[in-house]
Protein backbone atom coordinates (compact mmCIF):
# COMPACT_ATOMS: atom_id res chain seq x y z
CA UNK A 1 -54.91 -184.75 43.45
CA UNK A 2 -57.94 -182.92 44.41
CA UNK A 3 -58.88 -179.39 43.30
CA UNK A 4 -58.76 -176.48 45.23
CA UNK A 5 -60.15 -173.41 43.85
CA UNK A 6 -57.76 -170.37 43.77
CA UNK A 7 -59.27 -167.15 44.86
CA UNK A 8 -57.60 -164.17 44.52
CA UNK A 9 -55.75 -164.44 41.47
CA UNK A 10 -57.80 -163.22 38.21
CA UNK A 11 -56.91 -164.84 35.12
CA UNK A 12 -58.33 -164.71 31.69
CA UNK A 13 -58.43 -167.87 29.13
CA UNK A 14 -58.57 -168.38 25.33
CA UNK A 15 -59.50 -171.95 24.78
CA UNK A 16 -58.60 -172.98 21.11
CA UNK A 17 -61.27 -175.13 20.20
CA UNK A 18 -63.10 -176.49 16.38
CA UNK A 19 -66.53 -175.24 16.23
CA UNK A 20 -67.75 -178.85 15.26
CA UNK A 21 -66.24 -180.33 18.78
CA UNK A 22 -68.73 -180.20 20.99
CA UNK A 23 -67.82 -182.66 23.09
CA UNK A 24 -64.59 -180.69 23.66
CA UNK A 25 -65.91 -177.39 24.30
CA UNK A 26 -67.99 -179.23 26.87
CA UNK A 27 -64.93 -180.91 28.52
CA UNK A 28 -63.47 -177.22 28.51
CA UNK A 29 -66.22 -175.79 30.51
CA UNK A 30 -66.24 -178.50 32.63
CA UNK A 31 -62.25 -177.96 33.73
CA UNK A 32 -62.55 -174.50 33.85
CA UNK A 33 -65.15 -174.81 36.61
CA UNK A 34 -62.43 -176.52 38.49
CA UNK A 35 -60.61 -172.74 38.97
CA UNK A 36 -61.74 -169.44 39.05
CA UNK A 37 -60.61 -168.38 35.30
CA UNK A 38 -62.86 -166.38 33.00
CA UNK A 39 -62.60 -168.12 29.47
CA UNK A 40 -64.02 -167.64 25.80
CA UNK A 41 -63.52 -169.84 23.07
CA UNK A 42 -61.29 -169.22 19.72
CA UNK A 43 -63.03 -171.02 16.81
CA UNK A 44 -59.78 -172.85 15.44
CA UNK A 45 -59.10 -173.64 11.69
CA UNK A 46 -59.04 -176.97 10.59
CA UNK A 47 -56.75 -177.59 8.38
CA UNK A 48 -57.83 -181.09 7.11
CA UNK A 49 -61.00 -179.43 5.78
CA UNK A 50 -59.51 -176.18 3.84
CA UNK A 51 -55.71 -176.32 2.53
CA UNK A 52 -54.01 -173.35 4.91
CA UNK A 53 -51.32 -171.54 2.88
CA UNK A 54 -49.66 -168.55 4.63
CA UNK A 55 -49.83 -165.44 2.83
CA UNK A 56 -47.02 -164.14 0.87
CA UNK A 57 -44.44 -161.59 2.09
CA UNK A 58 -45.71 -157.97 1.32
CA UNK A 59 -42.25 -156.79 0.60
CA UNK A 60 -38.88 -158.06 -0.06
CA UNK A 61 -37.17 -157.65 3.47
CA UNK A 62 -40.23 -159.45 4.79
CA UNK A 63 -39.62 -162.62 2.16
CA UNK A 64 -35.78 -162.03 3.23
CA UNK A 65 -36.86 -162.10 7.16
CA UNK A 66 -38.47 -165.18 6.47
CA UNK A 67 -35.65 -166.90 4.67
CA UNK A 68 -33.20 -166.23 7.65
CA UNK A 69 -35.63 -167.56 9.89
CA UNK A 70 -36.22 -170.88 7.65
CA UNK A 71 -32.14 -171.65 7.26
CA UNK A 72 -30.95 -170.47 11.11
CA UNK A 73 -34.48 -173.09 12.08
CA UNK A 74 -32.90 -175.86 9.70
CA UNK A 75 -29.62 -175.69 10.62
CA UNK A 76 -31.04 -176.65 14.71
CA UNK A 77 -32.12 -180.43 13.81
CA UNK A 78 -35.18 -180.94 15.76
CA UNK A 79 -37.25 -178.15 13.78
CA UNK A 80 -39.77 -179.29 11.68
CA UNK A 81 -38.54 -178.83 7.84
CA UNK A 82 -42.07 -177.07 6.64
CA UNK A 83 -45.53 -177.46 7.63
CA UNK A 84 -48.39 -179.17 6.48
CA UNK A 85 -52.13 -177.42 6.50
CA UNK A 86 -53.38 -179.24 9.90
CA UNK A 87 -49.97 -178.03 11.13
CA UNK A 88 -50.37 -174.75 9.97
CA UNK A 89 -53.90 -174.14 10.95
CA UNK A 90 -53.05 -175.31 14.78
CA UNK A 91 -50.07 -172.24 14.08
CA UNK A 92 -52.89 -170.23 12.80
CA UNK A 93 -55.69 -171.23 15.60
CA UNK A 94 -52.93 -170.09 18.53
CA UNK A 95 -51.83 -166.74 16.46
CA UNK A 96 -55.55 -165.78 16.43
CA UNK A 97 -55.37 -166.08 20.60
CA UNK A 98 -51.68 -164.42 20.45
CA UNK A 99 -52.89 -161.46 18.46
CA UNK A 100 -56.10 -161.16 21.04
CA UNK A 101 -53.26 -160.89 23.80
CA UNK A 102 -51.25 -158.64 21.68
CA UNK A 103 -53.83 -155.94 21.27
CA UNK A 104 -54.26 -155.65 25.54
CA UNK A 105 -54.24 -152.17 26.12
CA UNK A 106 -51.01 -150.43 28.67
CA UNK A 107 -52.50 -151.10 31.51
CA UNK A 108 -52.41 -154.51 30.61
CA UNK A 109 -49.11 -155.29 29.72
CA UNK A 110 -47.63 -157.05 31.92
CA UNK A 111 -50.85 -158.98 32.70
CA UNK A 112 -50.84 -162.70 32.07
CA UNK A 113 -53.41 -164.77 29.70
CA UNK A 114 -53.83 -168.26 29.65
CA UNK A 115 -54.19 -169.89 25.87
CA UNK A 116 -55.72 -173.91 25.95
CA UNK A 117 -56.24 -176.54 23.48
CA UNK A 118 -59.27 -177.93 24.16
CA UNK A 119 -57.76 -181.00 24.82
CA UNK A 120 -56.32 -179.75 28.54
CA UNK A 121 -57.40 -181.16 31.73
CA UNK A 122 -56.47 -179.66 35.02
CA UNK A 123 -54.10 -181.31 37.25
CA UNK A 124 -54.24 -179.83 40.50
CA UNK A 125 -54.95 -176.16 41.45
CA UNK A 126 -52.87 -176.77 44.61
CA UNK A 127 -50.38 -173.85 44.83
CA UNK A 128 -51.42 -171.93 41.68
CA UNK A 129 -52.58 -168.60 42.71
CA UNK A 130 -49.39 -168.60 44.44
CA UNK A 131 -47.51 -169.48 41.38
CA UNK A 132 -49.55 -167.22 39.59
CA UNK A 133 -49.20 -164.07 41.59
CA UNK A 134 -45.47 -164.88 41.60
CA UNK A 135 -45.20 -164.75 37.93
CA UNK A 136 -46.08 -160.90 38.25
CA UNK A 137 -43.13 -160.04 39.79
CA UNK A 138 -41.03 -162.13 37.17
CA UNK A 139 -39.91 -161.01 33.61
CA UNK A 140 -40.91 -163.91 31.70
CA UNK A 141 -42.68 -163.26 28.38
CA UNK A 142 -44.60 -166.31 28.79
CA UNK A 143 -44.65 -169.96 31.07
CA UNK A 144 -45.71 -173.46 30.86
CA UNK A 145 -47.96 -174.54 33.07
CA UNK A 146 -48.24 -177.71 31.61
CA UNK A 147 -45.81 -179.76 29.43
CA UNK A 148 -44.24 -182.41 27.56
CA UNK A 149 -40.64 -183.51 28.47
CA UNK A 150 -38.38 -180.53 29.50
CA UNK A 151 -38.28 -181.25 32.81
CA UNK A 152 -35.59 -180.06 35.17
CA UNK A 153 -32.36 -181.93 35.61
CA UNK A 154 -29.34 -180.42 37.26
CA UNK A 155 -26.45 -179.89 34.71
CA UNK A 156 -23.81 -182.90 34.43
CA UNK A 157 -19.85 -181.79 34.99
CA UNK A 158 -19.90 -182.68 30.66
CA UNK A 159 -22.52 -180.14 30.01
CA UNK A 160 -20.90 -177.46 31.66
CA UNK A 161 -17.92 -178.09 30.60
CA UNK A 162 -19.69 -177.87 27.16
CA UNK A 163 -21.33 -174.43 28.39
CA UNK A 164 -17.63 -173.09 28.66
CA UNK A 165 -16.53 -174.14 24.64
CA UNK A 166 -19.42 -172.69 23.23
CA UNK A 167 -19.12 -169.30 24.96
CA UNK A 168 -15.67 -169.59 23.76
CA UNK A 169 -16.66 -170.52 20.22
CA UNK A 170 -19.15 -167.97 20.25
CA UNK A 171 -16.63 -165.02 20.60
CA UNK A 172 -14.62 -166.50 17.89
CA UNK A 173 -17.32 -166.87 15.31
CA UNK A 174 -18.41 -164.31 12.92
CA UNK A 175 -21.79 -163.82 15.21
CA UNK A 176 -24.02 -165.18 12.38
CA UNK A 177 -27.48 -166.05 13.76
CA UNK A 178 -26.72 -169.54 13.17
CA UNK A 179 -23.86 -169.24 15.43
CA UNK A 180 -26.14 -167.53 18.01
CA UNK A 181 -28.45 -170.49 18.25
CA UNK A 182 -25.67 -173.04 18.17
CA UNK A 183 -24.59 -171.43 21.55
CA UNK A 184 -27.85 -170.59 22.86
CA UNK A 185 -28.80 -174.01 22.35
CA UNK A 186 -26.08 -175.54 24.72
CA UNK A 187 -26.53 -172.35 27.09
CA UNK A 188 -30.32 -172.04 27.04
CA UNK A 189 -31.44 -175.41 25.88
CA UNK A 190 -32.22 -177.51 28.99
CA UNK A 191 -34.44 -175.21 32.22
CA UNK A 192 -32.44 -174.52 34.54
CA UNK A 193 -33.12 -172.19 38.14
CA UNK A 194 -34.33 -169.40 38.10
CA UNK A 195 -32.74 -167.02 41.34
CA UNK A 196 -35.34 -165.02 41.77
CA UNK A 197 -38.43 -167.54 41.66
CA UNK A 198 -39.90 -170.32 44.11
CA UNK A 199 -42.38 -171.55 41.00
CA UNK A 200 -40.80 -171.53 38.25
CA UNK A 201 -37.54 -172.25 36.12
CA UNK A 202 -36.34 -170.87 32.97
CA UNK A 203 -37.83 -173.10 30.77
CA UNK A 204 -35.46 -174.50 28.33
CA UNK A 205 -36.46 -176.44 25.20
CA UNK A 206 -39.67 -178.12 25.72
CA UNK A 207 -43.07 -179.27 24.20
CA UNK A 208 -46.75 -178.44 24.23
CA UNK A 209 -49.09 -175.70 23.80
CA UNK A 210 -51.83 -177.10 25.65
CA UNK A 211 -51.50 -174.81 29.25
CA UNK A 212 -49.70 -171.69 28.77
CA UNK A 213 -49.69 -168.19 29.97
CA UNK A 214 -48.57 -165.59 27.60
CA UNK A 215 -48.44 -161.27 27.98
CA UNK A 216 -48.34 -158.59 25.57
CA UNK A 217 -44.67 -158.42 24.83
CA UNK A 218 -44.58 -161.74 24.19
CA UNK A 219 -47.74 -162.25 22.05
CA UNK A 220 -46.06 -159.62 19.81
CA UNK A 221 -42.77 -161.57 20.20
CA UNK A 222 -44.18 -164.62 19.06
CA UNK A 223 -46.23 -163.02 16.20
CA UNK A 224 -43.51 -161.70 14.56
CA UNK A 225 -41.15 -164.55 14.49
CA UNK A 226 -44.22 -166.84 12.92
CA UNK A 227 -45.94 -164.66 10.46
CA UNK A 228 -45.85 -166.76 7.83
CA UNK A 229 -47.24 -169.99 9.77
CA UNK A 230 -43.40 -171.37 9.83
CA UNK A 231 -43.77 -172.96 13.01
CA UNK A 232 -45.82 -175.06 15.31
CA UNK A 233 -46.61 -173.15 18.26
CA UNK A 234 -44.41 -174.55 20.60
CA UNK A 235 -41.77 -174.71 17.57
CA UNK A 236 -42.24 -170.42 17.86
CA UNK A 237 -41.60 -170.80 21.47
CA UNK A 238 -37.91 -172.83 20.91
CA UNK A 239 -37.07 -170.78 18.33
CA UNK A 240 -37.88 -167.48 20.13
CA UNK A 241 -36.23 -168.69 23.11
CA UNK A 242 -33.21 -169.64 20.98
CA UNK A 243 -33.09 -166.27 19.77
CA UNK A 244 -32.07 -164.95 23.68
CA UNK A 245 -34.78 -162.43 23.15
CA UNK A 246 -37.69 -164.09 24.56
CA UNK A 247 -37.75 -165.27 28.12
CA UNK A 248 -39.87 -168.61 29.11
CA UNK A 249 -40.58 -169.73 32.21
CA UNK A 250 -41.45 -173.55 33.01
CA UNK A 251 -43.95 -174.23 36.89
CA UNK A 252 -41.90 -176.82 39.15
CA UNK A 253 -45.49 -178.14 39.47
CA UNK A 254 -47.46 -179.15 35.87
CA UNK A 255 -50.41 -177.84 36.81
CA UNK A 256 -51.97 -178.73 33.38
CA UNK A 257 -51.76 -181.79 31.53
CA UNK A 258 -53.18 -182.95 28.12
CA UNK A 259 -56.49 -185.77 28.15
CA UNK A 260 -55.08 -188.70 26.01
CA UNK A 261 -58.79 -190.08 25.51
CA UNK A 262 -58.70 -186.90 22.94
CA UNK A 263 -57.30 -187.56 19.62
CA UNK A 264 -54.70 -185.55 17.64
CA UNK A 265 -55.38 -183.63 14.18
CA UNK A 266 -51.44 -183.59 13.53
CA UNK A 267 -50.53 -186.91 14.48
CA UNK A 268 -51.84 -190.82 13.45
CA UNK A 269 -53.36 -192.17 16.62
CA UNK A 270 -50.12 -194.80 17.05
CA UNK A 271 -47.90 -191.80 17.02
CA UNK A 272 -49.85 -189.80 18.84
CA UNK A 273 -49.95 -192.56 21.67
CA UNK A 274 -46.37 -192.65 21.25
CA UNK A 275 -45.73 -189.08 21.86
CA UNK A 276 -47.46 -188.96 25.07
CA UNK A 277 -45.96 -192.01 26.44
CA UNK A 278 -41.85 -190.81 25.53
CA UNK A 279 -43.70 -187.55 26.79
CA UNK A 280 -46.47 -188.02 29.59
CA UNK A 281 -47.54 -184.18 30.53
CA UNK A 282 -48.73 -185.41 34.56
């Protein structure tokens, strides 16, 4: 499609990106001249060069916080069962842009940031500053604007069926957090319509990390449920949204995608051909 610039809608960008890329950080500035964002760049961590280790828990609820999160993540299957250090430092890279976000001051609350990979390409502008001065008036913590799998399918007589037994089965369990995201993942897992919006859907359980707006709430949100570099970034945003205390939203159009000419520093380049193809983000 061909870009139209958006006008009226202001919006800020941290572009995740490893000082030694320059190609990258070129292909950055040359898709951000294709809107009318302001951008820097975060210098990520590369985690094939220096072992990332999270820190240790500073006190013994912490350690305990952690272990809760760990077994309610493990006993959802398609969690990752511990990180490795190019894992970690991508977790690491996008908590330096969350904490960034987290620090906006009140009058800034509510506002809206965009985080990139440096891997993103834009799609199509068409529409976005309406999308984006939607999103205002929503209560989403954060929203994909671009994405891997996760699209929007209306709900099959089965699945709603299924929606009914697990509300049931909730109110008979013992409320354990496991039991919360056993239920949330039936209720909340796949997007469904959002009421109130033209743009957007609840999101649902999805992938990527590569095009997403994010506010202050949620930075904090997303902070505290991966401070010890548990999670891939878009594994934070499942589990968060898992928890029914984090609200996602997913754009009708994928404004975003993901270059495929780019490598992947967490994937072999078969698998990460793979990915893209079960998962094409245009």
């Amino acid at each position: 499609k061909a870009h139209s610039k958006f006008m009226t809608m202001k919006l800020h960008a941290y572009c995740i990106n490893l000082a030694s890329d320059k190609l990258r950080k070129s292909h950055c500035e040359q898709e951000y001249a294709k809107t009318n964002m302001s951008f820097e760049f975060i210098e990520a961590v590369d985690g094939r060069e220096q072992n990332i280790e999270p820190e240790a828990a500073n006190s013994q609820e912490q350690q305990t916080r952690w272990d809760n999160i760990d077994s309610t993540a493990l006993s959802i299957g398609f969690f990752n069962r511990g990180t490795n250090s190019a894992e970690r430092a991508c977790a690491q890279s996008h908590a330096m842009a969350w904490k960034k976000i987290s620090e906006a001051p009140d009058e800034e609350q509510e506002v809206y940031f965009m985080v990139n990979e440096d891997d993103f390409n834009v799609l199509s502008t068409d529409g976005l500053n309406e999308a984006l001065d939607e999103a205002t008036r929503l209560d989403f913590d954060m929203i994909y604007l671009g994405y891997r799998g996760g699209d929007y399918q209306k709900r099959t007589l089965k699945e709603s069926l299924q929606q009914v037994w697990h509300r049931i089965k909730w109110h008979l369990s013992d409320k354990s957090d496991i039991a919360k995201f056993r239920k949330n993942l039936v209720l909340l897992g796949k997007a469904r319509v959002h009421p109130k919006s033209h743009h957007y859907y609840h999101s649902g359980m999805t992938w990527g990390g590569h095009a997403y707006l994010l506010n202050r709430e949620g930075a904090r949100k997303l902070l505290s449920y991966n401070e010890n570099l548990r999670f891939l970034p878009d594994e934070a945003f499942r589990y968060a949204i898992l928890d029914g205390n984090f609200s996602a939203g997913l754009s009708k159009v994928k404004f975003f995608g993901c270059d495929t000419k780019f490598g992947s520093a967490l994937r072999d380049e078969n698998d990460h051909a793979e990915h893209h193809r079960i998962y094409p983000t245009n």
